[in-house]
Protein backbone atom coordinates (compact mmCIF):
# COMPACT_ATOMS: atom_id res chain seq x y z
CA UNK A 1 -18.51 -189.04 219.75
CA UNK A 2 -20.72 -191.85 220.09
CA UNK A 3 -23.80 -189.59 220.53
CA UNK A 4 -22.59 -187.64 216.58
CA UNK A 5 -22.30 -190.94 215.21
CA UNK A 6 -25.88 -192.12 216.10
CA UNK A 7 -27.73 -188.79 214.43
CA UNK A 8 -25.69 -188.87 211.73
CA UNK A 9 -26.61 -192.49 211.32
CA UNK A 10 -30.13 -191.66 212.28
CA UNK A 11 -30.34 -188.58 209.68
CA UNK A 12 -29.32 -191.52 206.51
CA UNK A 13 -32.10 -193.98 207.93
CA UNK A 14 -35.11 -190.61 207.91
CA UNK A 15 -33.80 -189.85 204.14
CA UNK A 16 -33.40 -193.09 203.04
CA UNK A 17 -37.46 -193.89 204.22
CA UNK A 18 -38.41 -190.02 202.80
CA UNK A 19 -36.76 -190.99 199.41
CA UNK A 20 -38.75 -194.50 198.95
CA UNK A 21 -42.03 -192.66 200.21
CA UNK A 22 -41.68 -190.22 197.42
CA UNK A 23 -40.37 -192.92 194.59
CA UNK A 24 -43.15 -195.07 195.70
CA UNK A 25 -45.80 -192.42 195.57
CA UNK A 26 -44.69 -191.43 192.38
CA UNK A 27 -44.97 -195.20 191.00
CA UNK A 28 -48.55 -195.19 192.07
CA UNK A 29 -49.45 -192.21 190.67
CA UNK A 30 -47.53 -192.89 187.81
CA UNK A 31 -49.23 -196.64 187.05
CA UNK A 32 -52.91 -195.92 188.71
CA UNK A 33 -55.58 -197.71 186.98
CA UNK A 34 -58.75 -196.45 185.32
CA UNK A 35 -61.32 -195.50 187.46
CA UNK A 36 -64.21 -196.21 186.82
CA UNK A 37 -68.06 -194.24 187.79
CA UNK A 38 -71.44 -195.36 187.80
CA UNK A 39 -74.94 -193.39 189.43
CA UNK A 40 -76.58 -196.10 190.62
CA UNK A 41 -79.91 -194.22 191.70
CA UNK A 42 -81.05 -193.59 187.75
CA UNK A 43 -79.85 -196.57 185.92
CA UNK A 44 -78.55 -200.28 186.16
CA UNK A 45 -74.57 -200.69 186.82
CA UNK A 46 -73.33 -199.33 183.59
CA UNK A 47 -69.76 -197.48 183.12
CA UNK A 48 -70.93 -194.11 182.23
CA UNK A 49 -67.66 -192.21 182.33
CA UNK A 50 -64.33 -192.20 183.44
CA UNK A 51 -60.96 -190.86 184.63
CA UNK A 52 -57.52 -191.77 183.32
CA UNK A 53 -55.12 -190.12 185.90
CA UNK A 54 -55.51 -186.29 187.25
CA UNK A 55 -54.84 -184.42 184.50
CA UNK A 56 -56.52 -186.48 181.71
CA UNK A 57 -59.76 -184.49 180.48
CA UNK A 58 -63.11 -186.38 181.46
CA UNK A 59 -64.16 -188.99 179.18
CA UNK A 60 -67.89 -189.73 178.25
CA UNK A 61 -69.76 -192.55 176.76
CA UNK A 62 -72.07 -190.83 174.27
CA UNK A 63 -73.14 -191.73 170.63
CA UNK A 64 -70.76 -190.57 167.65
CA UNK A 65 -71.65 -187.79 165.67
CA UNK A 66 -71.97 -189.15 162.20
CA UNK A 67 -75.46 -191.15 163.23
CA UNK A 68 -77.30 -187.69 163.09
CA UNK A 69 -79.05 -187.01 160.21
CA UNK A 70 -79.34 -183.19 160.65
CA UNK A 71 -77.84 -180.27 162.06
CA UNK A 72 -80.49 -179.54 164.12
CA UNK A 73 -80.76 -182.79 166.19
CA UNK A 74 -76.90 -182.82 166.35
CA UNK A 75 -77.00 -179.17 167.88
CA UNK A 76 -79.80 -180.30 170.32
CA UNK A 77 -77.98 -183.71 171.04
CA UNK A 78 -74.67 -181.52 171.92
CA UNK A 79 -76.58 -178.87 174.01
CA UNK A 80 -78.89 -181.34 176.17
CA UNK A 81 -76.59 -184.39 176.53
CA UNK A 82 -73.54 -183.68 175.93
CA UNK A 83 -73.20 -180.22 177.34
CA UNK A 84 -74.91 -181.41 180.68
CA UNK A 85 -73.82 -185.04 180.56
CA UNK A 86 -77.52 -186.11 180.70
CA UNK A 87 -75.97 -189.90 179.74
CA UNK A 88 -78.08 -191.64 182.07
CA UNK A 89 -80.32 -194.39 180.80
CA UNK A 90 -82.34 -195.22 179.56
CA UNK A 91 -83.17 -191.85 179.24
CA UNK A 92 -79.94 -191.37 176.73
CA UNK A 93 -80.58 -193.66 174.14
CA UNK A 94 -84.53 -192.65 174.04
CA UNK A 95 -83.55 -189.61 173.42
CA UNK A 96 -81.19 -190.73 170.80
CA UNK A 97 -83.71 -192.76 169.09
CA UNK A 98 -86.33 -190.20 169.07
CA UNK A 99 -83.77 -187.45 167.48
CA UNK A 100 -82.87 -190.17 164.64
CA UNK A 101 -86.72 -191.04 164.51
CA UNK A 102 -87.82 -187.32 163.41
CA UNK A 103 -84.70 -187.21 161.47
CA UNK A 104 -86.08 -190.23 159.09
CA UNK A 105 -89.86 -189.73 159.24
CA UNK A 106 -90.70 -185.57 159.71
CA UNK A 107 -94.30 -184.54 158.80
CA UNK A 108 -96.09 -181.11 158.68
CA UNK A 109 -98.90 -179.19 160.08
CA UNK A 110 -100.92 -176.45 158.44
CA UNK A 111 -99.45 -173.23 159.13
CA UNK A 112 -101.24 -170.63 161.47
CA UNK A 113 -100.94 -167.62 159.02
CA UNK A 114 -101.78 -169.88 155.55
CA UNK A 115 -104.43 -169.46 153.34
CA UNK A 116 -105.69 -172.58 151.37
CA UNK A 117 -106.12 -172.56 147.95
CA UNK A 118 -108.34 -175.35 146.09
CA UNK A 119 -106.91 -177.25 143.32
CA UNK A 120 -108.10 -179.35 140.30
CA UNK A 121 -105.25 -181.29 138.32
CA UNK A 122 -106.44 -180.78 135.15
CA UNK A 123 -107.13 -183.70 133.00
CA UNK A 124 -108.37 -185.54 135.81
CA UNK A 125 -110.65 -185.75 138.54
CA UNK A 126 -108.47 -185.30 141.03
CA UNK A 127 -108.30 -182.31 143.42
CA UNK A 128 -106.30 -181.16 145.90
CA UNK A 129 -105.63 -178.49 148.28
CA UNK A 130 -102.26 -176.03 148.51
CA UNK A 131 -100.94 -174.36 151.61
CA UNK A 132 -98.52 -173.39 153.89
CA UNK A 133 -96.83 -175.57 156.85
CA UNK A 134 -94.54 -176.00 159.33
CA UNK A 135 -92.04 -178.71 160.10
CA UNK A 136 -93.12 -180.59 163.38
CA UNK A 137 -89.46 -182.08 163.25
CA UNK A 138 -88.45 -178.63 163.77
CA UNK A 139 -91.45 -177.42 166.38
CA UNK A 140 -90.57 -180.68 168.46
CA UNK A 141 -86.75 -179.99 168.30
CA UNK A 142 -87.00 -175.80 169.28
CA UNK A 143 -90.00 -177.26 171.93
CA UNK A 144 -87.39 -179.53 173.42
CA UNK A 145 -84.35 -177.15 173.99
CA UNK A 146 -87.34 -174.08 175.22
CA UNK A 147 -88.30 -176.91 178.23
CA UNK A 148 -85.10 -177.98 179.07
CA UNK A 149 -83.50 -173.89 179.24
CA UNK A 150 -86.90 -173.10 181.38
CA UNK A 151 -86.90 -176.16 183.99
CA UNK A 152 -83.35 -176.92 184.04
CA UNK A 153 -81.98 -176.05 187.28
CA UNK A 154 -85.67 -175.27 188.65
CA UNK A 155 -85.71 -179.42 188.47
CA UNK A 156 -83.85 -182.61 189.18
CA UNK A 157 -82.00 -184.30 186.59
CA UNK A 158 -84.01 -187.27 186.25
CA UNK A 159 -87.28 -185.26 186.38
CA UNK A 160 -86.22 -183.06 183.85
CA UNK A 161 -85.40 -186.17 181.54
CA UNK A 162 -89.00 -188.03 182.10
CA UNK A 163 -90.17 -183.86 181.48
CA UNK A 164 -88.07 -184.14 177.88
CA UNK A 165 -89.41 -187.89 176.81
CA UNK A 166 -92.94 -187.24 178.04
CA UNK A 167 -93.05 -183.24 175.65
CA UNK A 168 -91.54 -185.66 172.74
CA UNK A 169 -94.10 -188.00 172.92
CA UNK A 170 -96.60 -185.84 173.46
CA UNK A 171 -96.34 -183.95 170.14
CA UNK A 172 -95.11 -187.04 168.32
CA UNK A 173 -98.53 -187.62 168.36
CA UNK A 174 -99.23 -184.60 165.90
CA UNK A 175 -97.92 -187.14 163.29
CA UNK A 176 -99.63 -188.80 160.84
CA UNK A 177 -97.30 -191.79 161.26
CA UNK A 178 -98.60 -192.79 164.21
CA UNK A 179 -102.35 -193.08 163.41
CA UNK A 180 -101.84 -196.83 162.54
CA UNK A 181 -101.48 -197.68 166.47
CA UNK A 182 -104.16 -196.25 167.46
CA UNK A 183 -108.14 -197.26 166.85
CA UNK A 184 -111.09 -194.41 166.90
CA UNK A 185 -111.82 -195.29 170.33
CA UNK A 186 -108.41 -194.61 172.10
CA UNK A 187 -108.09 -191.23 173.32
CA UNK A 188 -104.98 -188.78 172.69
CA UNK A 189 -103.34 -189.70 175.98
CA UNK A 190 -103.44 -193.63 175.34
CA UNK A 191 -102.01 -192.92 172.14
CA UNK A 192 -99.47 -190.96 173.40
CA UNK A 193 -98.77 -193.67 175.76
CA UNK A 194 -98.71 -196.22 172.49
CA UNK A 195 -95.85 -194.43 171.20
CA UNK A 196 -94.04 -194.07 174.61
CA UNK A 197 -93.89 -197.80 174.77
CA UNK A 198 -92.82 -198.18 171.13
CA UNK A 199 -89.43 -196.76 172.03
CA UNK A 200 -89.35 -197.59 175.61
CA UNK A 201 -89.96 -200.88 175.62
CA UNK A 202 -88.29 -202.29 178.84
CA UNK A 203 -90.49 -201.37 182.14
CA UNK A 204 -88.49 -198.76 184.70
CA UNK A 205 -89.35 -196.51 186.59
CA UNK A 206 -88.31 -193.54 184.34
CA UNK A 207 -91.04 -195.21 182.03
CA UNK A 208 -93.63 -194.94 184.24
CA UNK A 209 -93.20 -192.00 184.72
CA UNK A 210 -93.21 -190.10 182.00
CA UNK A 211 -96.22 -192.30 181.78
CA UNK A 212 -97.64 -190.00 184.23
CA UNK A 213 -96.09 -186.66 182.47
CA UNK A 214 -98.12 -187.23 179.62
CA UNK A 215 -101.29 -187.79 181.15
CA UNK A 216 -100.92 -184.04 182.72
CA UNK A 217 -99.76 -181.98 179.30
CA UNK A 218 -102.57 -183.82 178.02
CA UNK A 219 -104.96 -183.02 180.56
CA UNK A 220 -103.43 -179.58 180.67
CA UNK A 221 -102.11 -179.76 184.69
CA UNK A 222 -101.01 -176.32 186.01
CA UNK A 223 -97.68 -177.64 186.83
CA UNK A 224 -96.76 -178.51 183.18
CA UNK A 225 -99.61 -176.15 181.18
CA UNK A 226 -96.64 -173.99 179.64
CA UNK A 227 -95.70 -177.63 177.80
CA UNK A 228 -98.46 -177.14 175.06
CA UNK A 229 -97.79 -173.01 174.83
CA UNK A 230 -94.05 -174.31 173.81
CA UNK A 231 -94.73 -175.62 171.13
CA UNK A 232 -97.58 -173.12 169.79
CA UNK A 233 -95.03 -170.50 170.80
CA UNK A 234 -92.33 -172.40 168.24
CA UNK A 235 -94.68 -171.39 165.30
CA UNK A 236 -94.28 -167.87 165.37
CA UNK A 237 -90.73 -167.67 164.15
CA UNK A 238 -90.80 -171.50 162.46
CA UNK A 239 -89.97 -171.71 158.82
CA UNK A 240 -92.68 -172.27 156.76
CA UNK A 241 -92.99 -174.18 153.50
CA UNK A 242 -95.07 -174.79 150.51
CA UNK A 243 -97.27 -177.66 150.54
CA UNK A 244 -99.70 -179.76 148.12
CA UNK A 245 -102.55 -182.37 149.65
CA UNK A 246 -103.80 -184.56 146.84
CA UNK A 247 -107.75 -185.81 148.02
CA UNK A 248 -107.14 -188.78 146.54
CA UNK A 249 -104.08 -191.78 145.93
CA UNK A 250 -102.58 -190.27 149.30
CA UNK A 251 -100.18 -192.88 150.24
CA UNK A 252 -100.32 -194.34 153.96
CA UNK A 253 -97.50 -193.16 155.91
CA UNK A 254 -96.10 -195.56 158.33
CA UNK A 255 -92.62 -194.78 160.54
CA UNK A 256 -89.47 -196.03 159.53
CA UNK A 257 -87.27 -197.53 162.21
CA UNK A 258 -84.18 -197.93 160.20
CA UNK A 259 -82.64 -195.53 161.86
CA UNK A 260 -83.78 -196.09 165.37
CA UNK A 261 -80.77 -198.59 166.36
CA UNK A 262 -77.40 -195.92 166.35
CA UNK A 263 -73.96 -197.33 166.30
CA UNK A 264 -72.69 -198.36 169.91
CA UNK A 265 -71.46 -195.44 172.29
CA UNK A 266 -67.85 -194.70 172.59
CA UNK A 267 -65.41 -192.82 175.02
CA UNK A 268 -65.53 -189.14 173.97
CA UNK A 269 -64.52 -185.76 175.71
CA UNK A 270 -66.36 -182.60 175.77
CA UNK A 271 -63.80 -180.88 173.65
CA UNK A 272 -64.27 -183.79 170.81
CA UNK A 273 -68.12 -182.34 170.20
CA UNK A 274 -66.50 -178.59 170.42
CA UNK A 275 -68.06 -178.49 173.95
């Protein structure tokens, strides 16, 4: 009798410790706090995403979709950053400001397949010149998404990023805007490196190199010669549009950086960019 009474009382004390286990458990689960992640190897301590719970969806620090200007920068901005969480910096805010940059201040180049007819205004001495050209907004942005669909995966990450910044600035050059930073005596790959510094200003190591990047696309290195074919390969199917070059009164273009300095990053999920 004694010997029924002790499992029996034995039996309540092993459900009684089960039951709190499980409540307990369930608390916990129920109250956890928000974890937070960093990568630590390609940027300072910065929150860069996190993870409310187990079934809450992933959420992202990015930059809101109303800062860009066009379709096309949004579309690359979704399929580079978002799409692969490329949010490390300072690669992701370059990136950002470069996308806003060719938003606000896109130039042209003469088109391969133009013919160039002279003009005289008449009335006036002045003459001028009418062609065909191409976008370089829209060269750069289809030269972009061709490097990053060819190296990703071949590449790490943060090589592939310094790849991106150094092909931008690289063909940034192309634009009259940039002329001003330059004197007759730098050649192409200082002023490349010019306009790398005017939107990476802080030293890193990323800097540096893409530093390096652009001196071989420059100097046409095997490892990155398909670089310059990109974006000679982007004219054959690039829009092309009419275009009139006055000789004379031609206004000095300089960049506008109004644009440069996007609204702060937010929490965002895939699924809020329709990713």
């Amino acid at each position: 009798m004694v010997l029924y009474i002790f499992i029996f009382v034995a039996l309540l004390i092993y459900l009684f410790l089960k039951y709190r286990k499980i409540d307990t458990e369930s608390i916990k689960k129920r109250d956890a706090p928000i974890k937070t992640c960093t990568n630590k190897a390609d940027s300072p301590p910065h929150k860069h995403y996190v993870l409310v719970g187990d079934k809450s969806p992933m959420k992202y620090y990015f930059y809101p979709i109303y800062i860009f200007h066009s379709k096309e920068s949004l579309e690359l901005y979704k399929n580079i950053i978002v799409a692969y969480a490329m949010i490390e910096e300072p690669f992701h805010t370059t990136f950002v400001h470069i996308l806003l940059f060719l938003d606000k201040n896109d130039d042209s180049i003469k088109s391969n397949r133009t013919q160039e007819f002279k003009l005289k205004i008449r009335n006036s001495g002045e003459k001028g010149s009418a062609y065909l050209v191409y976008s370089i907004k829209e060269l750069i942005f289809k030269t972009l998404l061709r490097v990053f669909n060819e190296f990703n995966g071949s590449y790490g990450k943060y090589f592939l990023q310094a790849l991106l910044l150094a092909t931008a600035f690289v063909h940034l050059q192309k634009m009259r805007q940039w002329q001003y930073l330059s004197s007759e005596d730098e050649d192409e790959v200082e002023q490349c490196i010019l306009i790398a510094k005017s939107f990476m200003k802080n030293e890193s190591r990323q800097r540096t190199h893409v530093f390096e990047m652009i001196k071989k696309i420059k100097e046409y290195d095997e490892e990155f010669s398909s670089i310059n074919f990109y974006f000679e390969s982007a004219k054959r199917f690039a829009q092309e549009y009419p275009y009139v070059e006055h000789h004379y009164h031609e206004q000095k273009l300089l960049p506008s950086f109004s644009t440069i300095t996007p609204s702060r990053k937010s929490l965002y999920a895939l699924k809020d960019f329709g990713v």
